[in-house]
Protein backbone atom coordinates (compact mmCIF):
# COMPACT_ATOMS: atom_id res chain seq x y z
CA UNK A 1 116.54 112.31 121.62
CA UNK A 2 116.18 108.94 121.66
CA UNK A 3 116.67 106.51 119.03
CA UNK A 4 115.65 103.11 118.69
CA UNK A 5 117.27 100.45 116.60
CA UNK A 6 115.09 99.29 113.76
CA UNK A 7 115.04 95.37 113.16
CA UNK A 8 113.12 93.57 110.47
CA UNK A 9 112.26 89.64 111.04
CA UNK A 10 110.54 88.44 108.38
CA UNK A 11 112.23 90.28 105.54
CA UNK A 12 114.70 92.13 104.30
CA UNK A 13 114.33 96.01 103.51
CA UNK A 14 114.78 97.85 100.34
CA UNK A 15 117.78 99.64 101.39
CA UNK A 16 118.27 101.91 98.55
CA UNK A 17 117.25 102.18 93.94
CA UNK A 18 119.18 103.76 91.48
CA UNK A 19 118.76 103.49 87.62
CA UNK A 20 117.16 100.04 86.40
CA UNK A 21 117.93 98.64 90.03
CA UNK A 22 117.21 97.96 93.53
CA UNK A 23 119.21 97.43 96.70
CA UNK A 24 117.34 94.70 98.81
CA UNK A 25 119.50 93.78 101.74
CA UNK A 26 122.54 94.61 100.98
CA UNK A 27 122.35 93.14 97.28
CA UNK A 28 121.75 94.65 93.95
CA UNK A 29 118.74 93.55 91.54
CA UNK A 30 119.22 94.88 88.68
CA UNK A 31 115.61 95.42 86.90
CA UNK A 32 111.80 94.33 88.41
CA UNK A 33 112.05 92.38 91.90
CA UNK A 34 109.99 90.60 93.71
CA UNK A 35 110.78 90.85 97.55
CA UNK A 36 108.93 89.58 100.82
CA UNK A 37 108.95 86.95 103.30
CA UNK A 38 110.57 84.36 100.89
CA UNK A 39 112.96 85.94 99.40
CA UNK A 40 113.73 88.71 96.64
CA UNK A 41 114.32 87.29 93.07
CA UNK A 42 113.73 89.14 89.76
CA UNK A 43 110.17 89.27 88.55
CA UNK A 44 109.17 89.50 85.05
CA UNK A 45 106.40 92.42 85.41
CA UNK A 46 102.52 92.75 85.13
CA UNK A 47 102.59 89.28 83.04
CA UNK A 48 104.07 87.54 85.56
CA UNK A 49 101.62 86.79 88.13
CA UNK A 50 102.17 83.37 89.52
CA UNK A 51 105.13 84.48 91.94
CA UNK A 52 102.92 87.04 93.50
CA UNK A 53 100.26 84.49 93.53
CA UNK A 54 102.33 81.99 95.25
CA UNK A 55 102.60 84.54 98.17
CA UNK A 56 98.78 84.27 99.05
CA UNK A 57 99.45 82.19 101.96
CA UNK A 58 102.63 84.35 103.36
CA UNK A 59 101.18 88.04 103.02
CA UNK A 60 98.25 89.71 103.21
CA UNK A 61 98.92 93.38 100.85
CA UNK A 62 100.96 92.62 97.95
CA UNK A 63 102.66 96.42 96.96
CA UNK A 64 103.30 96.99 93.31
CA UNK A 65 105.80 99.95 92.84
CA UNK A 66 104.87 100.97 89.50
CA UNK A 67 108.50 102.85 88.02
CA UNK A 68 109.34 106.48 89.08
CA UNK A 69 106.04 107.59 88.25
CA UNK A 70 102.42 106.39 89.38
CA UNK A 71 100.57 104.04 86.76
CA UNK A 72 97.75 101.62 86.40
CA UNK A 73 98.52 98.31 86.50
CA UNK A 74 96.58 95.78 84.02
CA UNK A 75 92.67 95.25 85.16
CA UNK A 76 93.38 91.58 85.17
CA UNK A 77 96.36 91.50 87.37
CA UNK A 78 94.66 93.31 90.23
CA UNK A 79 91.61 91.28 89.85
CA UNK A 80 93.98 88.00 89.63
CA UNK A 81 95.46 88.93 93.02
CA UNK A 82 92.56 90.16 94.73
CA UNK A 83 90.36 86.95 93.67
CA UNK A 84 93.50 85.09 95.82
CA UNK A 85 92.65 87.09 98.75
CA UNK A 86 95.91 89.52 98.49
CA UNK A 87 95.32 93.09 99.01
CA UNK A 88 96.99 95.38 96.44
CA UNK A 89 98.10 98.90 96.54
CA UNK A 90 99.92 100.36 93.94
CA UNK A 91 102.04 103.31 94.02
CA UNK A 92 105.64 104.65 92.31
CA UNK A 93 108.49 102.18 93.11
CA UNK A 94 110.34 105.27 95.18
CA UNK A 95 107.53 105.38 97.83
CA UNK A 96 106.27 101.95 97.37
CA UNK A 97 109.93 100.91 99.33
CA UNK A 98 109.67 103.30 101.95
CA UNK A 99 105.89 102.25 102.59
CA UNK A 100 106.92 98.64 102.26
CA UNK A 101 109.97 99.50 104.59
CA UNK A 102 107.98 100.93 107.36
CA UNK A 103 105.29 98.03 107.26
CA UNK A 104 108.02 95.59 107.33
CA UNK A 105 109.20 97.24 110.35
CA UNK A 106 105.88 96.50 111.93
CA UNK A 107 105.96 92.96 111.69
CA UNK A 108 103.36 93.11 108.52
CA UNK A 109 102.98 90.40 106.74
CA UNK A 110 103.66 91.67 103.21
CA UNK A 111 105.52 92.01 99.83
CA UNK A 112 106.82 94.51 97.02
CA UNK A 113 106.91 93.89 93.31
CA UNK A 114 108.53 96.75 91.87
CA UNK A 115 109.36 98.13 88.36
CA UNK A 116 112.66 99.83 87.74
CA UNK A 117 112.60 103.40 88.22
């Protein structure tokens, strides 16, 4: 079998969650993050839209990881983000990081807002 070393250049991968935080590169987040090509810091949820929107010119699919279960996100954020030409997909935090992982991998440009799970 051969294996092949995985290396990400534009971002650092989710690495492992837990209980109200995140593991993003070796360091803990405690809460919702915000993670991508400019860094991870903590994000303050479906209300806080203008550090996703400041991503419009770095990535092109924003993912929202919505807790440990799938939910709808507010009308107006989607339509908010999509208006500044980022894609959105949402889906639960767990497989919103390993989607976001494996994109990241790819050289995508991208990011990941997630809610605790």
């Amino acid at each position: 079998m051969r294996l092949n070393e995985i290396t990400y250049n534009n971002a650092a991968p989710v690495d492992g969650y837990g209980p109200g935080f995140f593991r993003i590169g070796g360091q803990v987040h405690e809460g919702a993050v915000l993670t991508g090509p400019t860094g991870t810091a903590a994000w303050g949820g479906y209300e806080d839209d203008a550090p996703l929107l400041e991503l419009s010119e770095n990535v092109d699919v924003v993912f929202i990881g919505t807790g440990a279960e799938l939910a709808h996100i507010p009308s107006n954020l989607r339509t908010t983000l999509e208006n500044a030409g980022l894609g959105v997909e949402i889906m639960n935090s767990p497989a919103a990081c390993r989607t976001y992982n494996v994109l990241l991998s790819e050289g995508r440009r991208i990011a990941l807002a997630l809610m605790p799970v």
